[in-house]
C-alpha atoms as a PDB file:
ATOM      1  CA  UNK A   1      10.338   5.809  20.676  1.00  0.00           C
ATOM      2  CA  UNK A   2       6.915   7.377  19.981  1.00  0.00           C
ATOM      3  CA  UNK A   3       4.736   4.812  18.130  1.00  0.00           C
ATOM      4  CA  UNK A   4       3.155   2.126  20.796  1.00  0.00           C
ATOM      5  CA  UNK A   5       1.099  -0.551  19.626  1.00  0.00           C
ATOM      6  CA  UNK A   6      -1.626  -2.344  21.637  1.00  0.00           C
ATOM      7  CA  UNK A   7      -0.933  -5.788  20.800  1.00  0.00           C
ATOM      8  CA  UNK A   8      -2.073  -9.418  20.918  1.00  0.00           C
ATOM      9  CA  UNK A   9      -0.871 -12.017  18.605  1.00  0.00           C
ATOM     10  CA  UNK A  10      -3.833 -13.416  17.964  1.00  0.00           C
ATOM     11  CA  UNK A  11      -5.578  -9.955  16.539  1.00  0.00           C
ATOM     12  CA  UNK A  12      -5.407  -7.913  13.752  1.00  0.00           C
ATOM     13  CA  UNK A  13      -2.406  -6.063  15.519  1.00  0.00           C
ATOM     14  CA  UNK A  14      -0.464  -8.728  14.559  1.00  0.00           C
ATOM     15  CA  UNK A  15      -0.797  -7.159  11.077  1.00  0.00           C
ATOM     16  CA  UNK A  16       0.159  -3.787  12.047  1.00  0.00           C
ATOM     17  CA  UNK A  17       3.888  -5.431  13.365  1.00  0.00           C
ATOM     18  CA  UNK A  18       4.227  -6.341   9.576  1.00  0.00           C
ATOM     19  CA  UNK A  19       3.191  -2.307   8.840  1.00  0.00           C
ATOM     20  CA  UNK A  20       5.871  -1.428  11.083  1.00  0.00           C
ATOM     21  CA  UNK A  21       8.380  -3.979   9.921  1.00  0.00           C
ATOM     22  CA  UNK A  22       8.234  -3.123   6.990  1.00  0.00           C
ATOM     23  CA  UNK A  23       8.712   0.374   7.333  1.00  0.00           C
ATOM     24  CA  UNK A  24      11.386   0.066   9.742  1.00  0.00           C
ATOM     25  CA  UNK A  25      10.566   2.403  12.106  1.00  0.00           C
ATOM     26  CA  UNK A  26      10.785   1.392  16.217  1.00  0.00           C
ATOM     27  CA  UNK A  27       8.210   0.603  17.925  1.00  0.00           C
ATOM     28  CA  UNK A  28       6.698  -0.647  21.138  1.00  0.00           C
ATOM     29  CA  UNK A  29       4.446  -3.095  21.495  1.00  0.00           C
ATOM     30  CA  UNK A  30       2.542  -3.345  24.889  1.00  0.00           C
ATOM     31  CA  UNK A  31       0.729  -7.049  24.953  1.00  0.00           C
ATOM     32  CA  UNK A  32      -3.225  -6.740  25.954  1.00  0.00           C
ATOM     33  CA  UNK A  33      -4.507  -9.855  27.856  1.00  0.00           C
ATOM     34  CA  UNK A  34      -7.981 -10.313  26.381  1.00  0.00           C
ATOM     35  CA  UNK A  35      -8.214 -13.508  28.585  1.00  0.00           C
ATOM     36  CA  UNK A  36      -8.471 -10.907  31.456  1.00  0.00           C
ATOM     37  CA  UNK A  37     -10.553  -8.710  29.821  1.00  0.00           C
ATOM     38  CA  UNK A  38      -7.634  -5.719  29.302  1.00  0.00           C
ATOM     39  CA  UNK A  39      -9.159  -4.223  26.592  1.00  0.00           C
ATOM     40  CA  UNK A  40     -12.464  -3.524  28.037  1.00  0.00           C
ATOM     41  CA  UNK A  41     -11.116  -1.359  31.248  1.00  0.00           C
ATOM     42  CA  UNK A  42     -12.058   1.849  31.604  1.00  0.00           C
ATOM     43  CA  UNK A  43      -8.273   2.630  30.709  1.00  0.00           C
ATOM     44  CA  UNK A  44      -8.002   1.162  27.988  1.00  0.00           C
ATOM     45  CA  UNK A  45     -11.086   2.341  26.315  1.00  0.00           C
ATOM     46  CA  UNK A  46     -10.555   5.796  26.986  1.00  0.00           C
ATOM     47  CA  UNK A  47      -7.998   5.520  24.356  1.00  0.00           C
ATOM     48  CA  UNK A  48     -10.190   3.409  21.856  1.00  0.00           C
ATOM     49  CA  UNK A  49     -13.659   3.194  23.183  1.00  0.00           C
ATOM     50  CA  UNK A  50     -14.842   0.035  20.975  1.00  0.00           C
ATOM     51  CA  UNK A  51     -12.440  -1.866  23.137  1.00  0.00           C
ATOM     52  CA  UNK A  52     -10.681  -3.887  20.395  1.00  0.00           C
ATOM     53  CA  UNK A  53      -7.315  -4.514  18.634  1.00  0.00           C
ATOM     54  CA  UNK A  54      -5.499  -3.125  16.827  1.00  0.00           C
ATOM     55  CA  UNK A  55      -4.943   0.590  18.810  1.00  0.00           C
ATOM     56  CA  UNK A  56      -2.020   2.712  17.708  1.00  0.00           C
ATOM     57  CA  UNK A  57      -0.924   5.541  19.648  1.00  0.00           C
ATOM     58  CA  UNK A  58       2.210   7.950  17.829  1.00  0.00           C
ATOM     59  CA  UNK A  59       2.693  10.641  20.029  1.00  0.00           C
ATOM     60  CA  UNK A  60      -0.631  12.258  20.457  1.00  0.00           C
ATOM     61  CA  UNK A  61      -1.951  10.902  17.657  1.00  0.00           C
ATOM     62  CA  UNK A  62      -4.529   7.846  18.549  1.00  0.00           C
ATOM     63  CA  UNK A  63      -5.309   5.510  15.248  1.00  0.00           C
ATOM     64  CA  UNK A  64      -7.471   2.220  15.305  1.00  0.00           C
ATOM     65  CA  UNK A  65      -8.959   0.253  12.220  1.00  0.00           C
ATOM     66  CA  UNK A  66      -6.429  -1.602  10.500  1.00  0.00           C
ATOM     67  CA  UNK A  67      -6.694  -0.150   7.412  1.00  0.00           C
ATOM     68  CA  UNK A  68      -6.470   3.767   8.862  1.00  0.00           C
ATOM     69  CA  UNK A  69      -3.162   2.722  10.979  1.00  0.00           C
ATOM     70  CA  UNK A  70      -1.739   1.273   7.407  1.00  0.00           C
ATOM     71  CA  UNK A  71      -2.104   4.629   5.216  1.00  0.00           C
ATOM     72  CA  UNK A  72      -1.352   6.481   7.860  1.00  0.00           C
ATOM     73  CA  UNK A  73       1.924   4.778   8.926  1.00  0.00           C
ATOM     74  CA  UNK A  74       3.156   4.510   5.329  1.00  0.00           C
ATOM     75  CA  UNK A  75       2.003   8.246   4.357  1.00  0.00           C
ATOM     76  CA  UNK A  76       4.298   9.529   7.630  1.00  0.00           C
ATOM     77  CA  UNK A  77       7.090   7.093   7.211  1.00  0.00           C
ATOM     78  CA  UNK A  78       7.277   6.302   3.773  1.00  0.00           C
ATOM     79  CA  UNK A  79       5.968   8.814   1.589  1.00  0.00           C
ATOM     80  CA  UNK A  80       6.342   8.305  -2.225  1.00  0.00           C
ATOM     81  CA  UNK A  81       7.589   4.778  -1.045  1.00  0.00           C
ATOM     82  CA  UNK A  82       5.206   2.680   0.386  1.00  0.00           C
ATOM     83  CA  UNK A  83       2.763   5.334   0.333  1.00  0.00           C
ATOM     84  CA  UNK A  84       2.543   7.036  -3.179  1.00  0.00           C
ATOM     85  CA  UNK A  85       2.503  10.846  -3.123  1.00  0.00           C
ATOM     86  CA  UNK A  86      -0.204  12.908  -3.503  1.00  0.00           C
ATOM     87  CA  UNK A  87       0.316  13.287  -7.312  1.00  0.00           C
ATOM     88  CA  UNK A  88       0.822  10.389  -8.493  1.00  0.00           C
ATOM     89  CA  UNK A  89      -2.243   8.436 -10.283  1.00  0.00           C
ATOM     90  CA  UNK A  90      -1.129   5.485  -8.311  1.00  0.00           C
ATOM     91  CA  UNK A  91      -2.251   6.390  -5.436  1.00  0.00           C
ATOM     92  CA  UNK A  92      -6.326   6.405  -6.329  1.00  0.00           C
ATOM     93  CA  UNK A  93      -5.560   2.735  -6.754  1.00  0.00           C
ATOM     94  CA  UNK A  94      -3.527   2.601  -3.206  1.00  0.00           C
ATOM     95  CA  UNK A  95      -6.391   3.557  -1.795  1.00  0.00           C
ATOM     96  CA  UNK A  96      -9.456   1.722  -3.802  1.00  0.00           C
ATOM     97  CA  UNK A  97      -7.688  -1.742  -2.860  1.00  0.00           C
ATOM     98  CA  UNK A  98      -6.309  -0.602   0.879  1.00  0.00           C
ATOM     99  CA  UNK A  99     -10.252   0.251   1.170  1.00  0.00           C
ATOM    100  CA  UNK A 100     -11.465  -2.721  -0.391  1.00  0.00           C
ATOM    101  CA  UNK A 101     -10.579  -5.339   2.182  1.00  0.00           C
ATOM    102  CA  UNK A 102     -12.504  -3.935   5.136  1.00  0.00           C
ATOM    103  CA  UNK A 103     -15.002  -3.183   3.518  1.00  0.00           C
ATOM    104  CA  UNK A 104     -15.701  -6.046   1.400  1.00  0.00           C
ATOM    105  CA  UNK A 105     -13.528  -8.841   1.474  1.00  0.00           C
ATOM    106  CA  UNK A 106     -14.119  -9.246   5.518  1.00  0.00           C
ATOM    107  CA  UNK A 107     -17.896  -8.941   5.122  1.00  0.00           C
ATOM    108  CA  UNK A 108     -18.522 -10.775   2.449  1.00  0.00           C
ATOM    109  CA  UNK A 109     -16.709 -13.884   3.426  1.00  0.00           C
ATOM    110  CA  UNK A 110     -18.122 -13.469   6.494  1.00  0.00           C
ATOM    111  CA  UNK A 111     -21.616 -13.275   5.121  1.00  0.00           C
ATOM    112  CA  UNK A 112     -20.261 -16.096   2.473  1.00  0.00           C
ATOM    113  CA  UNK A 113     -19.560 -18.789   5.627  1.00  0.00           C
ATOM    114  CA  UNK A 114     -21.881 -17.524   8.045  1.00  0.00           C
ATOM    115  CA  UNK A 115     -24.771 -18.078   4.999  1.00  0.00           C
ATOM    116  CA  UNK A 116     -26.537 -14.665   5.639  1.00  0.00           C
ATOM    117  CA  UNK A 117     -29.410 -14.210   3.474  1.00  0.00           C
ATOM    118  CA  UNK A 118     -28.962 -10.780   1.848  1.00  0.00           C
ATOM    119  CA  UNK A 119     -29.969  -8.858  -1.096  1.00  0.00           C
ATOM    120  CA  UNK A 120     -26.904  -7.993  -2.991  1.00  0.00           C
ATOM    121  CA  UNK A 121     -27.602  -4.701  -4.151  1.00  0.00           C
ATOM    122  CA  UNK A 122     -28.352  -3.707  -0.634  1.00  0.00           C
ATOM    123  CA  UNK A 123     -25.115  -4.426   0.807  1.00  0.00           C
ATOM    124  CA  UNK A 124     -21.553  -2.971  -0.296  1.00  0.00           C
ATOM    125  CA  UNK A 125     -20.118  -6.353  -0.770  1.00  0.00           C
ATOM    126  CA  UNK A 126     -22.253  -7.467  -3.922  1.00  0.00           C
ATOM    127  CA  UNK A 127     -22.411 -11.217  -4.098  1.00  0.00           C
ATOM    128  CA  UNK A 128     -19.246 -13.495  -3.211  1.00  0.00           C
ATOM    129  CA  UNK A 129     -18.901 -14.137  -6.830  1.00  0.00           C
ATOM    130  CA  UNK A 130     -18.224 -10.790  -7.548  1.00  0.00           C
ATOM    131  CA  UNK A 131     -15.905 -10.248  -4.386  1.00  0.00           C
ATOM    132  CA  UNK A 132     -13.635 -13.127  -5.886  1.00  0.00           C
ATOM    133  CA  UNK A 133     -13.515 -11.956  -9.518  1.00  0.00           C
ATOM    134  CA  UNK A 134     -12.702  -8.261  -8.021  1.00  0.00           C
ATOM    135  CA  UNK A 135     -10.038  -9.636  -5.812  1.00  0.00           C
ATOM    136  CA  UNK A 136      -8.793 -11.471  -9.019  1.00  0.00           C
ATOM    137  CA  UNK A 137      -8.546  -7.979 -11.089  1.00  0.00           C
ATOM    138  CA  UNK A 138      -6.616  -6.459  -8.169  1.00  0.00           C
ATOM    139  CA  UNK A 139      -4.194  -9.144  -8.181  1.00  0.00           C
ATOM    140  CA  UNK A 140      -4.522  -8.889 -12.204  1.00  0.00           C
ATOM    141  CA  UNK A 141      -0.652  -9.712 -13.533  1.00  0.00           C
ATOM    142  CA  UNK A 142       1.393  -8.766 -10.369  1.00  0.00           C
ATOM    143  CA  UNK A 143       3.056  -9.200  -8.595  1.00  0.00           C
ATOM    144  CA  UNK A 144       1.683  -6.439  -5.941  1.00  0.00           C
ATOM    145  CA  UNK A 145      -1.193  -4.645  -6.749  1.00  0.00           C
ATOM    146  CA  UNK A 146       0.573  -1.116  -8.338  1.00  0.00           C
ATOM    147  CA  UNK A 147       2.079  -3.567 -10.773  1.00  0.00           C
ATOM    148  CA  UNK A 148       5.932  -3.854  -9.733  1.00  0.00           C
ATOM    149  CA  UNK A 149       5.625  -1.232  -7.130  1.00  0.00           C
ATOM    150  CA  UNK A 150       5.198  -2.701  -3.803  1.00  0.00           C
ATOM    151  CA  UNK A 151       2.702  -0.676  -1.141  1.00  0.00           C
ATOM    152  CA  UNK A 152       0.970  -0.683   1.892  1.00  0.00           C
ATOM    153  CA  UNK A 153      -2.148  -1.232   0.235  1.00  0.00           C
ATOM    154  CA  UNK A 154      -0.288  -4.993  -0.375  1.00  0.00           C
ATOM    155  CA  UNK A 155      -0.258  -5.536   3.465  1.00  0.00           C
ATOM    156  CA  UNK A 156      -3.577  -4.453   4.338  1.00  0.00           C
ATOM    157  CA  UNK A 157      -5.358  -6.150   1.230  1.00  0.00           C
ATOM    158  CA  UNK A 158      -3.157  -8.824   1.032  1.00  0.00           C
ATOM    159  CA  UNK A 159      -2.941  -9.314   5.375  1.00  0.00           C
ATOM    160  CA  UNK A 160      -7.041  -9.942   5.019  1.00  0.00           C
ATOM    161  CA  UNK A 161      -6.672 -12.059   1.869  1.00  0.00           C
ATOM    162  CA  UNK A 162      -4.619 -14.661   3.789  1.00  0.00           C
ATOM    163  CA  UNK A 163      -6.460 -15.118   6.780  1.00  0.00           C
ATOM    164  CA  UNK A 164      -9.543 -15.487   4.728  1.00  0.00           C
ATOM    165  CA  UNK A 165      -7.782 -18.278   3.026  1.00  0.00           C
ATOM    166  CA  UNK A 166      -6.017 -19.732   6.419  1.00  0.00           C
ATOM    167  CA  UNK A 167     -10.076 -20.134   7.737  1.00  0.00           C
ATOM    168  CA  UNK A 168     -11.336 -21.525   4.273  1.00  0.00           C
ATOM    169  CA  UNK A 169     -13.791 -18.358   3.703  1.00  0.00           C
ATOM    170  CA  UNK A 170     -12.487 -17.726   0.135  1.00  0.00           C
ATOM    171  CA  UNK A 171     -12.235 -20.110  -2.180  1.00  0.00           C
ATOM    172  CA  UNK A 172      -8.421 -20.731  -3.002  1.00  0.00           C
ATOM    173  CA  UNK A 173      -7.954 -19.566  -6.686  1.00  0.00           C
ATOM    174  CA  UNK A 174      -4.222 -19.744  -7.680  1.00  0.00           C
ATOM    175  CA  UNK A 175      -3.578 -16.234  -8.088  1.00  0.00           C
ATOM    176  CA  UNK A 176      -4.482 -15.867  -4.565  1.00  0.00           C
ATOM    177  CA  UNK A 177      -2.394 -18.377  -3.468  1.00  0.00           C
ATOM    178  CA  UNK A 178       0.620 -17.090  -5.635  1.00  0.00           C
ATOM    179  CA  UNK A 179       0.415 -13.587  -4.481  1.00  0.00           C
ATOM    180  CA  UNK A 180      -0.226 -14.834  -0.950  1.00  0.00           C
ATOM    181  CA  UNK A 181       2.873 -16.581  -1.373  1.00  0.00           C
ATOM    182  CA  UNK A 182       4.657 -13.750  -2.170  1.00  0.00           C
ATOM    183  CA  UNK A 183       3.581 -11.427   0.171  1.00  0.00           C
ATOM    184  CA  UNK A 184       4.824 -14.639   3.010  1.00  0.00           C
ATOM    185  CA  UNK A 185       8.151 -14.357   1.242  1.00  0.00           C
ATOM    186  CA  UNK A 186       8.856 -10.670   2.291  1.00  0.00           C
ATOM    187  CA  UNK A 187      11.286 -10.198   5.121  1.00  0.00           C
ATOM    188  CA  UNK A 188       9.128  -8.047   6.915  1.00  0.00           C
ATOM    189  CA  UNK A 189       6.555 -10.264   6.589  1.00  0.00           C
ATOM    190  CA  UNK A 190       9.039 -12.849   7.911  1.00  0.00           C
ATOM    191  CA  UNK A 191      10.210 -10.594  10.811  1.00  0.00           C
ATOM    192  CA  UNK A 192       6.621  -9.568  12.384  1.00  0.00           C
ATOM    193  CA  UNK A 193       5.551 -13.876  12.223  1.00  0.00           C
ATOM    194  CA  UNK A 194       8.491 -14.797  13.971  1.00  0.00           C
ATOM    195  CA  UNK A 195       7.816 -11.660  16.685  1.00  0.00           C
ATOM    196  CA  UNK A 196       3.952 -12.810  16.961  1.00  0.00           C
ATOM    197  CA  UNK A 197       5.094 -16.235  17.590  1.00  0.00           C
ATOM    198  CA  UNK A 198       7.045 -15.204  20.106  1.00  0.00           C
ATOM    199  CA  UNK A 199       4.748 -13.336  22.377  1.00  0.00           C
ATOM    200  CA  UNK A 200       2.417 -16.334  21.366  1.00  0.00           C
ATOM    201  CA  UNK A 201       4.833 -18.359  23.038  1.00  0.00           C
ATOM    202  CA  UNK A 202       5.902 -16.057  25.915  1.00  0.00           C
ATOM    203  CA  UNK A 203       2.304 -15.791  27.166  1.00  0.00           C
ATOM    204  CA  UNK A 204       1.239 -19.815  27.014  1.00  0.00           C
ATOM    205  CA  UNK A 205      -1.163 -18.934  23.766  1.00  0.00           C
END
């Protein structure tokens, strides 16, 4: 077994189990007690120095960002599946959405709630009005967002989606709720919330 994840339930490794169950690959995942303070030892950041969740390490390959571990993952383990190849059209769209929830979705809810004063041209979010309508177009008719053609883009745009809507930072148009709904429904999806909860459980969180 080559691919350990650095893991907490309570992080955005808890997204990365879903990656991994749903390309079925095994893994390991070693649980980091940030109650202690694990994750910023001198051990563990020599292996990610921001000190933070999620950290992937496949072979000697070291990932973090949960978007980079996602198209990574799916372009090694599931080429032309869950990652399109490198020909097909689809894939400019894998990545634009994939992309799009780090770097907008996150910070502009969180500038949303938090009430940052901003000018919207100077920032890569836009306004949160925008941010919704875009995240609307994405969705568009469904049900993932390459049409019929599920993808890991779905777990990393769609992962960010739902906890946005769990804390109330988006506002909760149907469509999100729908595909949110959807994605929930996935086995994987099903698999990696039922291993969470466990370690939840296991270590008193």
């Amino acid at each position: 077994m080559s691919i350990v994840l650095y893991h907490h339930p309570h992080t955005r490794a808890a997204t990365v189990v879903w990656m991994l169950e749903e390309l079925g690959v095994p893994y390991e995942l070693r649980y980091v007690d940030l109650a202690k303070g694990e994750h910023k030892t001198p051990e563990f950041r020599a292996i990610n120095p921001m000190g933070k969740l999620p950290t992937l390490v496949d072979g000697d390959v070291v990932l973090t960002e949960g978007a980079a571990i996602g198209l990574y993952l799916a372009d090694r383990y599931s080429a032309g599946n869950l990652a399109p190849a490198l020909d097909d059209p689809a894939r400019a769209t894998w990545y634009r959405w994939a992309l799009y929830a780090p770097s907008v979705i996150e910070p502009g809810a969180a500038a949303h709630s938090a009430g940052w004063a901003f000018r919207p041209g100077s920032v890569g979010w836009g306004t949160y009005e925008e941010m919704l309508d875009t995240i609307d177009v994405a969705i568009g008719a469904g049900p993932w967002l390459l049409g019929e053609r599920f993808s890991m883009a779905d777990v990393i745009f769609g992962a960010t989606l739902r906890f946005m809507l769990m804390f109330k930072m988006i506002e909760p148009r149907p469509a999100f709720l729908a595909y949110v709904e959807r994605l929930n429904a996935r086995p994987a999806a099903q698999a990696a919330a039922q291993r969470n909860r466990a370690i939840a459980a296991e270590h008193g969180l």
